[in-house]
N, C-alpha and C. Protein backbone atom coordinates (compact mmCIF):
# COMPACT_ATOMS: atom_id res chain seq x y z
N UNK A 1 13.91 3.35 21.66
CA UNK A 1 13.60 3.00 20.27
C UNK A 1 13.29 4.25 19.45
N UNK A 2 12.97 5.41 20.12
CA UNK A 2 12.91 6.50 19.33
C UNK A 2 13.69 6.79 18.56
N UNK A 3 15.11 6.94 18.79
CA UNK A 3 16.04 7.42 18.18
C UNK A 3 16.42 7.02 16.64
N UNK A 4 16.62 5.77 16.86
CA UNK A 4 16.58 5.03 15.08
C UNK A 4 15.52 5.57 14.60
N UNK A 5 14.10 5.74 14.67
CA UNK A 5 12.85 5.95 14.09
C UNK A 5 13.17 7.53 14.08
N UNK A 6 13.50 7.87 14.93
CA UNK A 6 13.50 9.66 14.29
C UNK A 6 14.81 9.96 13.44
N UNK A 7 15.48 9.23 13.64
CA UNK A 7 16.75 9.02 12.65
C UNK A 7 16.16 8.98 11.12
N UNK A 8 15.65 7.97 11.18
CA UNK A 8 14.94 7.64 9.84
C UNK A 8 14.56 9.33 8.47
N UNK A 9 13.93 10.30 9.50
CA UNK A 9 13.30 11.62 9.62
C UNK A 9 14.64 12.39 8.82
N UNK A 10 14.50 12.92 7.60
CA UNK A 10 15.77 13.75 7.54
C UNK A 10 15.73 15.22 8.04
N UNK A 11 16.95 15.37 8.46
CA UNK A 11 16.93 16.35 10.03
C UNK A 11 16.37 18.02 9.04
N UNK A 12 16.16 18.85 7.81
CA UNK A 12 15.40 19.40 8.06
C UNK A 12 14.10 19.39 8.10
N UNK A 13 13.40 18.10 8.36
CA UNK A 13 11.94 17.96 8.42
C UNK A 13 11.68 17.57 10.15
N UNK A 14 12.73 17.72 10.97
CA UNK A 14 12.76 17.16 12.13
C UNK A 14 11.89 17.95 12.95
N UNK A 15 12.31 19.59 12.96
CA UNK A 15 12.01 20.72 13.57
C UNK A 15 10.06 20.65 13.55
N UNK A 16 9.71 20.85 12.16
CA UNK A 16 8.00 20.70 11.65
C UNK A 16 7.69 19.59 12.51
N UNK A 17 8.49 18.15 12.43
CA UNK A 17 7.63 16.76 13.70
C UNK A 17 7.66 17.40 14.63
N UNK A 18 8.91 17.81 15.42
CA UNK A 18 8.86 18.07 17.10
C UNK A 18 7.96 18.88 17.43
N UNK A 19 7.87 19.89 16.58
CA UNK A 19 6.38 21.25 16.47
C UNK A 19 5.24 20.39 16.69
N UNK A 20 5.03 20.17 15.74
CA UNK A 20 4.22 19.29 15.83
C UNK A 20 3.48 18.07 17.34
N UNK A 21 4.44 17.37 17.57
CA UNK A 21 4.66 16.69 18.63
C UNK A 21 3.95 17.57 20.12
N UNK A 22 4.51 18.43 19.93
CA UNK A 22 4.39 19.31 20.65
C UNK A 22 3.07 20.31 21.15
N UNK A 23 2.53 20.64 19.85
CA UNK A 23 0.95 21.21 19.89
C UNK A 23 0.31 20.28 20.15
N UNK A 24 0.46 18.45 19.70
CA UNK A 24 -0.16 18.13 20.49
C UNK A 24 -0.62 17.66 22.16
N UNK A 25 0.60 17.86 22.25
CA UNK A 25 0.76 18.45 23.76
C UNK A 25 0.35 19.07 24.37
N UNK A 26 0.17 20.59 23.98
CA UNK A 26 -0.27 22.04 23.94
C UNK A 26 -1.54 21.61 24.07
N UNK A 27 -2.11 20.47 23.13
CA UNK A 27 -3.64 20.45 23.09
C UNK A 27 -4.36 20.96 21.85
N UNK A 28 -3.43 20.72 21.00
CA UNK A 28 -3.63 21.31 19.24
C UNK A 28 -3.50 19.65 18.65
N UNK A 29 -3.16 20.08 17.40
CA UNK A 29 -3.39 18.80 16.21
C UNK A 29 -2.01 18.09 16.42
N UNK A 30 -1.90 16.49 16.52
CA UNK A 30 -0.93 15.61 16.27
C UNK A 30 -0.34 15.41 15.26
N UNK A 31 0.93 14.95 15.12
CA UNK A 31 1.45 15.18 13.32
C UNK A 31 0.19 14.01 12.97
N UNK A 32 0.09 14.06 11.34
CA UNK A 32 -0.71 13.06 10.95
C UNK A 32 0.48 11.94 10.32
N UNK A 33 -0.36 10.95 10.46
CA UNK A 33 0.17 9.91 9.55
C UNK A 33 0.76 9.38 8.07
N UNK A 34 -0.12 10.23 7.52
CA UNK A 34 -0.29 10.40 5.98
C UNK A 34 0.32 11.26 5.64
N UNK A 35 0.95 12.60 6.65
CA UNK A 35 2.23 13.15 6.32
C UNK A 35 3.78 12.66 6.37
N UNK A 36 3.41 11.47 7.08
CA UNK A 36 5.39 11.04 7.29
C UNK A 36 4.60 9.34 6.50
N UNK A 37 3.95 9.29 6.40
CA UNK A 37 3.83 7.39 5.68
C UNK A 37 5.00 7.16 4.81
N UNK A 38 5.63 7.74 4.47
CA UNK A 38 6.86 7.97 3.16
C UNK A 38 8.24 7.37 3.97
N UNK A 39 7.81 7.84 5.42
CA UNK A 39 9.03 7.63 6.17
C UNK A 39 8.66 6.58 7.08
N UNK A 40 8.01 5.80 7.88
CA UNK A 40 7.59 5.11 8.82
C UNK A 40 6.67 4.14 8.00
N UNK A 41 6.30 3.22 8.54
CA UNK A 41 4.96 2.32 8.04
C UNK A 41 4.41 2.58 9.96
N UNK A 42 3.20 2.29 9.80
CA UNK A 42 1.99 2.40 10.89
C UNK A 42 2.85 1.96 12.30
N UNK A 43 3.50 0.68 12.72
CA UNK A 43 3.66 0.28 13.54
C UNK A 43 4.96 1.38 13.99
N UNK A 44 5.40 1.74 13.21
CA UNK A 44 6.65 2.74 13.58
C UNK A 44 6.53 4.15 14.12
N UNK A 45 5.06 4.54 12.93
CA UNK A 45 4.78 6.06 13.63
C UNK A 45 4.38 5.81 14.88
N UNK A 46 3.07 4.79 15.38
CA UNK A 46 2.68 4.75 16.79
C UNK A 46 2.86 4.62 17.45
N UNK A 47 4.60 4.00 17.40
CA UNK A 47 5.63 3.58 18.82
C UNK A 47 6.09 5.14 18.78
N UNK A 48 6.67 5.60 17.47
CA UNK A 48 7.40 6.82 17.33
C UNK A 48 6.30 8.00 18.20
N UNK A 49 5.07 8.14 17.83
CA UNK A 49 4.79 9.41 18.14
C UNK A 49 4.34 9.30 19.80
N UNK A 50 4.10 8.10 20.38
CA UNK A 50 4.35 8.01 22.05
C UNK A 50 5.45 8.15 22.58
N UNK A 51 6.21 8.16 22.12
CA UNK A 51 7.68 7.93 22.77
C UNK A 51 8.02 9.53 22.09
N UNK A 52 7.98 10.14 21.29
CA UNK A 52 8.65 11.28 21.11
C UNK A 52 8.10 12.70 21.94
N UNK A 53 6.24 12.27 21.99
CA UNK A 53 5.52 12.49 23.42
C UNK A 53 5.94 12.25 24.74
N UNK A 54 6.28 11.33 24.85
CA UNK A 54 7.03 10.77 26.27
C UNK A 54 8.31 11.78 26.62
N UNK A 55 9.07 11.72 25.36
CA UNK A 55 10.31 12.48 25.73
C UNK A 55 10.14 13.54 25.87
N UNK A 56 9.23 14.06 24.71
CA UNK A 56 9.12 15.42 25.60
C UNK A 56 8.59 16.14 26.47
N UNK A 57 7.26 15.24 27.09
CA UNK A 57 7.23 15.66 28.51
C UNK A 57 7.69 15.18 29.69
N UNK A 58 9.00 14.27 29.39
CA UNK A 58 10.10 13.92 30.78
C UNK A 58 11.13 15.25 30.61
N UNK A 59 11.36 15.60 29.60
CA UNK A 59 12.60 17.01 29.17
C UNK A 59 11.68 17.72 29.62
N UNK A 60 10.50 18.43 29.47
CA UNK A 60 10.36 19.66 29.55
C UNK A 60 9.62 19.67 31.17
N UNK A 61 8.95 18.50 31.46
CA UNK A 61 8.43 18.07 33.26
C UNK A 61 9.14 17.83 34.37
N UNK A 62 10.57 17.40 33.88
CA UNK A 62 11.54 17.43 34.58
C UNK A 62 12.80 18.84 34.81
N UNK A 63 12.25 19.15 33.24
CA UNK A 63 13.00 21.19 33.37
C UNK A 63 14.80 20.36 33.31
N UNK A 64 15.14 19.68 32.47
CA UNK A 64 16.19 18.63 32.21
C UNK A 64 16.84 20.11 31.49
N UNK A 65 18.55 20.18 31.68
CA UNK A 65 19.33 21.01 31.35
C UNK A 65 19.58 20.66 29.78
N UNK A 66 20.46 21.73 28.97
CA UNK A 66 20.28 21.21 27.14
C UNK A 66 21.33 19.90 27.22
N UNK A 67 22.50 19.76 28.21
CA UNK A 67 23.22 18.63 28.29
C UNK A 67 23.02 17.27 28.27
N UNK A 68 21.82 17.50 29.16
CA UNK A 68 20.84 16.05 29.94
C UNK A 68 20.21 15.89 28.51
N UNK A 69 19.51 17.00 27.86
CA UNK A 69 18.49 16.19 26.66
C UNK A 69 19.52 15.64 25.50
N UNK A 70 20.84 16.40 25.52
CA UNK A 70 21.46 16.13 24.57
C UNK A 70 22.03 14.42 25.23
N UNK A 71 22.27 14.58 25.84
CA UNK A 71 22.56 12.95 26.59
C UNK A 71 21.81 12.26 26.10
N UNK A 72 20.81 12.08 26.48
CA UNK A 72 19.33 11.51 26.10
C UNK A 72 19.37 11.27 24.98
N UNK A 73 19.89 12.05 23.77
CA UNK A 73 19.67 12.32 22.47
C UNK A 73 20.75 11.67 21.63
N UNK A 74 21.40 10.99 22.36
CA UNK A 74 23.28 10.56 21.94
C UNK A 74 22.70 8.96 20.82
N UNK A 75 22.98 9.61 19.63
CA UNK A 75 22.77 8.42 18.95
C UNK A 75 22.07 8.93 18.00
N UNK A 76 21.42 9.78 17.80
CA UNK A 76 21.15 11.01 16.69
C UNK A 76 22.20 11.68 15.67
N UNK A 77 21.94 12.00 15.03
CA UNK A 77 23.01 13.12 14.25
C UNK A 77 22.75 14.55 14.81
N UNK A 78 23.98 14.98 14.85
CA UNK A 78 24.28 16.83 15.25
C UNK A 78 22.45 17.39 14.88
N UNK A 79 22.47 17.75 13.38
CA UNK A 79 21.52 17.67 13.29
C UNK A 79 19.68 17.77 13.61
N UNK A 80 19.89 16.92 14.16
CA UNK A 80 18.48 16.20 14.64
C UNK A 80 18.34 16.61 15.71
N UNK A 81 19.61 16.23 16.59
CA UNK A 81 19.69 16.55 18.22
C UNK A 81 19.72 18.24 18.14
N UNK A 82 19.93 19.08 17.47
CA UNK A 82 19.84 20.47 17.75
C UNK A 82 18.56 20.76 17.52
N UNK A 83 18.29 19.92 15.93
CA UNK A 83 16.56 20.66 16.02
C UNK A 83 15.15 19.90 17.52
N UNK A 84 16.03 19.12 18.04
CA UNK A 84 14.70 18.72 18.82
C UNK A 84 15.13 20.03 19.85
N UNK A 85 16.33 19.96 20.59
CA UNK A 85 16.91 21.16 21.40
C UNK A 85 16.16 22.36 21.32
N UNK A 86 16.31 22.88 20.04
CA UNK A 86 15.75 23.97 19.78
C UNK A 86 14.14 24.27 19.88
N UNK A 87 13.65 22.98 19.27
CA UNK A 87 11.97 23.01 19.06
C UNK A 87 12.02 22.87 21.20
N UNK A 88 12.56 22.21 21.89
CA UNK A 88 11.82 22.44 23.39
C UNK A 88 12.66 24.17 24.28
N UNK A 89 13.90 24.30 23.48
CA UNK A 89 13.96 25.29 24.38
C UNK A 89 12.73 26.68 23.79
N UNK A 90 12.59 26.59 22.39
CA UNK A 90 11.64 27.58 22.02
C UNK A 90 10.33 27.61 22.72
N UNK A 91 10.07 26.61 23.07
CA UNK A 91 8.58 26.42 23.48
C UNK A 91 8.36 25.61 24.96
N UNK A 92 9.60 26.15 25.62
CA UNK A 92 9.65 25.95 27.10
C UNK A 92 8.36 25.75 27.87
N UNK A 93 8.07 27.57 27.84
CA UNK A 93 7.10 28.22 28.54
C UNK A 93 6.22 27.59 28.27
N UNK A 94 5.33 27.50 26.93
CA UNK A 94 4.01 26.75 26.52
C UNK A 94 4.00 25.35 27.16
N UNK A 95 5.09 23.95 26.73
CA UNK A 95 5.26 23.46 27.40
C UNK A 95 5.02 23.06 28.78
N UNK A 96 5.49 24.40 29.49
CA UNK A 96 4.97 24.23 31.12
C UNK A 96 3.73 24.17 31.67
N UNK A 97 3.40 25.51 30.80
CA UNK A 97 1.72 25.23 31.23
C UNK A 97 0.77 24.54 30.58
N UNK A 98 1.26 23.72 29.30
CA UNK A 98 0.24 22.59 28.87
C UNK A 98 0.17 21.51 30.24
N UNK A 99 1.70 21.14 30.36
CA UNK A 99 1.74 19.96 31.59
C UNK A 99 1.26 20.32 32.36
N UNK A 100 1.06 21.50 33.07
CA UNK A 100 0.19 22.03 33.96
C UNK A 100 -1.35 21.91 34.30
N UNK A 101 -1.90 22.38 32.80
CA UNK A 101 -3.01 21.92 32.90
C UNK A 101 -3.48 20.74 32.47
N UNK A 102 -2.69 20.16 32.28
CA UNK A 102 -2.68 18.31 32.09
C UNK A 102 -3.16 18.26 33.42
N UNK A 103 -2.09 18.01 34.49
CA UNK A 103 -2.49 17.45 35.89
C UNK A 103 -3.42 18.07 36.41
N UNK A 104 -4.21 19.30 35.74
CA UNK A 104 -5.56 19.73 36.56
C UNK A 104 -6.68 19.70 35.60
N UNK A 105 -6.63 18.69 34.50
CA UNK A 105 -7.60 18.66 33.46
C UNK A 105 -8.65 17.23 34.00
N UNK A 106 -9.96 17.83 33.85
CA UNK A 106 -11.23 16.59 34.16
C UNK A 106 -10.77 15.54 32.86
N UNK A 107 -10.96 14.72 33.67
CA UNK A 107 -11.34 13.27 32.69
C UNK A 107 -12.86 13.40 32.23
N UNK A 108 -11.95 13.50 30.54
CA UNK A 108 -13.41 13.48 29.85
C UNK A 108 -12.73 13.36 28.01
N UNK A 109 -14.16 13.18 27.07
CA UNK A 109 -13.18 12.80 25.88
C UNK A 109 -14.07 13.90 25.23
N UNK A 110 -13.40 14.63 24.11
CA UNK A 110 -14.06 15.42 23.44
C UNK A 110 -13.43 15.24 21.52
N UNK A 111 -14.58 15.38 20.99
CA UNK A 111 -14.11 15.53 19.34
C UNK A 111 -13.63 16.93 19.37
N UNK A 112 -12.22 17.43 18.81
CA UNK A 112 -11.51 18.07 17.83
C UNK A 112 -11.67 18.71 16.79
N UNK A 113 -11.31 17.50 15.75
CA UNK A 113 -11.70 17.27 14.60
C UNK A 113 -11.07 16.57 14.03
N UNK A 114 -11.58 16.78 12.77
CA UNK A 114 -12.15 14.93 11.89
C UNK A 114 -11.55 15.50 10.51
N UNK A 115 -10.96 14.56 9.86
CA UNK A 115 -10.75 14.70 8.43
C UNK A 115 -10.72 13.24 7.71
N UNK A 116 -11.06 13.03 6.41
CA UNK A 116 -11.40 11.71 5.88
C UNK A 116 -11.28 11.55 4.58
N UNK A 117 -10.68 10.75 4.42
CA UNK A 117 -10.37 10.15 2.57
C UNK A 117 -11.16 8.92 1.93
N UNK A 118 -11.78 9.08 1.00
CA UNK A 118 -11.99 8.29 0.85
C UNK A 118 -11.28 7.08 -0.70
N UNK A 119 -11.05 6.09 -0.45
CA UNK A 119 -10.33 5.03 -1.73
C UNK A 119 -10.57 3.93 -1.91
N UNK A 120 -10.21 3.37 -3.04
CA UNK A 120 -10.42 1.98 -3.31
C UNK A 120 -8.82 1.29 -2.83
N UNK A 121 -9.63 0.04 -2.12
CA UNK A 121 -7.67 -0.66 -1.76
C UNK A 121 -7.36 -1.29 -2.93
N UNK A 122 -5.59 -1.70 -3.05
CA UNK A 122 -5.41 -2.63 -4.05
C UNK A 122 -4.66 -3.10 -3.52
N UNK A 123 -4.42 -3.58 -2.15
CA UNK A 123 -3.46 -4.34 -1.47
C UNK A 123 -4.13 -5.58 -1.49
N UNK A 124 -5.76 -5.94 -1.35
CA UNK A 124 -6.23 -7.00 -1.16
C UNK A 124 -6.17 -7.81 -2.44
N UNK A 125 -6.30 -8.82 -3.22
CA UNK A 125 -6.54 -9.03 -4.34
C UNK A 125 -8.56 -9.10 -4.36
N UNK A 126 -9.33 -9.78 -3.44
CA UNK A 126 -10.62 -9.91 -2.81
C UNK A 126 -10.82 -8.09 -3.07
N UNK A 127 -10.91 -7.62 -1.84
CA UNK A 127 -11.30 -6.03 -1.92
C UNK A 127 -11.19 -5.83 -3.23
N UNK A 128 -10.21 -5.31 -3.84
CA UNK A 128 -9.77 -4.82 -4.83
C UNK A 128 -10.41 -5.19 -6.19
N UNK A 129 -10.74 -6.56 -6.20
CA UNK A 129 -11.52 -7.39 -7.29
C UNK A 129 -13.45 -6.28 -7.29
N UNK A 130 -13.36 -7.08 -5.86
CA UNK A 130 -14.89 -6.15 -5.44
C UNK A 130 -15.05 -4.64 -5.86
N UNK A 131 -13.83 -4.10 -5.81
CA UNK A 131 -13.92 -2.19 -5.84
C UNK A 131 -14.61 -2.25 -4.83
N UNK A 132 -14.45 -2.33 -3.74
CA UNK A 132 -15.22 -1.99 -2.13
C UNK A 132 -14.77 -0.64 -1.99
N UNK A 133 -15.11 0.55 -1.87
CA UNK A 133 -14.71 1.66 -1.31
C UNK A 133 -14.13 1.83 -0.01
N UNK A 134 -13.53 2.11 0.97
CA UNK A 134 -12.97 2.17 2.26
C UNK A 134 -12.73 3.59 2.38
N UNK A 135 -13.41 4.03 3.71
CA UNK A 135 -13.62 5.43 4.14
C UNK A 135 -12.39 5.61 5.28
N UNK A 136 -11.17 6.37 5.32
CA UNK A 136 -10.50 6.16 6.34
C UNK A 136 -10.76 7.53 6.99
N UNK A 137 -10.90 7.37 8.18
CA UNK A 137 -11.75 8.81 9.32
C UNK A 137 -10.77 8.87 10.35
N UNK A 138 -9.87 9.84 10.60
CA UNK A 138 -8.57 10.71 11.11
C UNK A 138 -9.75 10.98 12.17
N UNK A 139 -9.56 11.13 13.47
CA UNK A 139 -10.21 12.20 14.29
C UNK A 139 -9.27 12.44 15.82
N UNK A 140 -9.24 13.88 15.45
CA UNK A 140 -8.53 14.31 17.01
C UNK A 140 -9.60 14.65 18.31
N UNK A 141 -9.28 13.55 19.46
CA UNK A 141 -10.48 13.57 20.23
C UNK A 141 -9.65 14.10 21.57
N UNK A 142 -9.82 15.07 22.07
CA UNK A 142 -9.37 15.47 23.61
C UNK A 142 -9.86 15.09 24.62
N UNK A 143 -8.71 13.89 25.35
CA UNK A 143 -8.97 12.97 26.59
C UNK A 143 -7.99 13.54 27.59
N UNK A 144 -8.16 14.05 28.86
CA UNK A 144 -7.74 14.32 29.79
C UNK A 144 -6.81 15.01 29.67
N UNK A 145 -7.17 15.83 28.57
CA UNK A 145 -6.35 17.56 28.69
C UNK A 145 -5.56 17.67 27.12
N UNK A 146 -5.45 16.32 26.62
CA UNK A 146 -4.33 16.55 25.49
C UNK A 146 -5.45 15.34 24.48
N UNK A 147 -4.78 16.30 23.10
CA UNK A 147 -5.33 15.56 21.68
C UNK A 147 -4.62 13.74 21.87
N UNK A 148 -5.43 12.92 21.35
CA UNK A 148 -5.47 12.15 20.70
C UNK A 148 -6.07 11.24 19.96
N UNK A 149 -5.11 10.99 18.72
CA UNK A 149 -5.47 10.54 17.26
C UNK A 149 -5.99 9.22 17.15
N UNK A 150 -7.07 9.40 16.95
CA UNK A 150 -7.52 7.91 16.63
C UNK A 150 -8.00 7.90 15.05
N UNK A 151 -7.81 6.61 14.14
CA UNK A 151 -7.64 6.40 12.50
C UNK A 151 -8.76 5.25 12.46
N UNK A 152 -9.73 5.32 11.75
CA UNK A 152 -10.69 4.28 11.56
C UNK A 152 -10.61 4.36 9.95
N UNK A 153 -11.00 2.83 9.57
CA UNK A 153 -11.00 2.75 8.08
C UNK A 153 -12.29 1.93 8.07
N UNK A 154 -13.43 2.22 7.35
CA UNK A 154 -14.26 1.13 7.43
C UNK A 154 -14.76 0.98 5.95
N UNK A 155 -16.03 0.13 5.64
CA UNK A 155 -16.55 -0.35 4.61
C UNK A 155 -17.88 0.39 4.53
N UNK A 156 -18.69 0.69 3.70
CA UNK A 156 -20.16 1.73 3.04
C UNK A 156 -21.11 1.01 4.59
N UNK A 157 -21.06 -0.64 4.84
CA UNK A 157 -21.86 -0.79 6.10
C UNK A 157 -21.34 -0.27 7.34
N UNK A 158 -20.06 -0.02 7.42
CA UNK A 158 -19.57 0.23 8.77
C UNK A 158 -19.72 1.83 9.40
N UNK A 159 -19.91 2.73 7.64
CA UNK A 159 -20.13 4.18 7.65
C UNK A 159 -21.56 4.16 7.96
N UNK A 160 -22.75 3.49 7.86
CA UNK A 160 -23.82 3.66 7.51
C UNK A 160 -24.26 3.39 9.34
N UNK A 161 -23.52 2.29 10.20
CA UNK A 161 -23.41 2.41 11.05
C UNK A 161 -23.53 3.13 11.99
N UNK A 162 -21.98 4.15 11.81
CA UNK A 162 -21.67 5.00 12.40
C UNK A 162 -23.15 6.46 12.21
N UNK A 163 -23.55 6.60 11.37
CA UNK A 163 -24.05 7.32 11.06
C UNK A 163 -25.35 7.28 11.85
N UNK A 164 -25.60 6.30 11.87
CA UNK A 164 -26.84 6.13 12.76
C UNK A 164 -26.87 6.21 13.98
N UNK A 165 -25.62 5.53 14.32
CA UNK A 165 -25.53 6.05 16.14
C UNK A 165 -25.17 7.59 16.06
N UNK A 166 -24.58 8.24 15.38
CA UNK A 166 -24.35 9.50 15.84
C UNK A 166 -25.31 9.92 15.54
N UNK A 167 -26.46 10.21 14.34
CA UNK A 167 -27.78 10.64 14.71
C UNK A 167 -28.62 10.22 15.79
N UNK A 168 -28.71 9.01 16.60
CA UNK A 168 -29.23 8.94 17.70
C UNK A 168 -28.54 9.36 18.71
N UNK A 169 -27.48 9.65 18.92
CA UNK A 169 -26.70 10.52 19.51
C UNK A 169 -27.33 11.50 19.93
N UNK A 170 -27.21 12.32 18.50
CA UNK A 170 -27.52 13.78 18.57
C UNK A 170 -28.89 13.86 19.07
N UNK A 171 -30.01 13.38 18.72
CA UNK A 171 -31.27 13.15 19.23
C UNK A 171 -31.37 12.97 20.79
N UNK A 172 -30.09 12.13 21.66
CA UNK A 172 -30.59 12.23 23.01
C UNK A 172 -29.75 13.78 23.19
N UNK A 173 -29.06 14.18 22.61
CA UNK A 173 -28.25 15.55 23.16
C UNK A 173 -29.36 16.90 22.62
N UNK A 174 -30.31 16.57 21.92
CA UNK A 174 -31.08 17.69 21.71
C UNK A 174 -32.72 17.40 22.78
N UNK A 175 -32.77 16.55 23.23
CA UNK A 175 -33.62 15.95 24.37
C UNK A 175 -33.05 16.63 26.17
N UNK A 176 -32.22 16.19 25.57
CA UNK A 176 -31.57 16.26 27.16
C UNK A 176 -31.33 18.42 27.27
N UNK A 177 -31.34 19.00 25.95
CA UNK A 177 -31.07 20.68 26.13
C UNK A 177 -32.53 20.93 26.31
């Protein structure tokens, strides 16, 4: 299912996703959402950005020849299929030793980082009537060696929430030093 969905992608913006794709691999930042929303709606990026993950650590874990990925890739435009080519043969090496230290990374989850918008919806007619504010909170959290993106949107109670457990948080982590 990748292929239609990266199809979608016009092929010189292909090269920046696979980069992308890729650091987060490396263990850097995932493309965001709110950069391709223009091109995908939600259910599309999150199939898209597992599966374009997937592919590229079966191509680059398997050490797959440019034939095999281009195989793989049959149903793409020229295009597309060169810039993904290019984005894994460039970044082979890195590649190797991210997967590397994938399979020797502790299970454990760590914050990244965080970025957040805040807006009024107007999809609801309810919300929207209200002017409810909605806080949407991006955060890249590192679980068992590699970034991933988790997107929360909540309401002024759901922030006020959060806020409190992470100050009691921090309170047992300044106890416990």
């Amino acid at each position: 299912m990748m292929l239609p969905l990266l199809a979608k992608l016009p092929a010189d913006s292909c090269p920046r996703f696979i980069h992308r794709v890729i650091d987060g691999i490396c263990g850097r930042a995932l493309p965001r959402f709110r950069d391709y929303g223009n091109v995908w709606n939600l259910v599309e990026w999150l199939e898209l950005l597992e599966e374009a993950s997937a592919f590229v650590k079966h191509a680059s874990g398997k050490h797959l020849s440019d034939e095999e990925i281009l195989q793989l890739l049959d149903g793409l435009s020229a295009p597309h299929q060169e810039a993904v080519l290019n984005c894994l043969k460039g970044r082979k090496e890195e590649l190797k030793w991210a997967l590397i230290e994938k399979t020797n990374a502790v299970s454990s989850a760590q914050l990244q980082d965080f970025d957040w918008q805040l807006k009024l919806p107007l999809s609801s007619d309810k919300i929207a009537f209200l002017q409810t504010p909605l806080l949407n909170l991006d955060l890249d959290v590192r679980e068992n060696g590699g970034l991933k993106p988790v997107s929360i949107e909540m309401d002024k109670e759901e922030l006020q929430t959060l806020i409190h457990s992470l100050e009691a948080a921090n309170k047992v982590v300044l106890q416990i030093k």
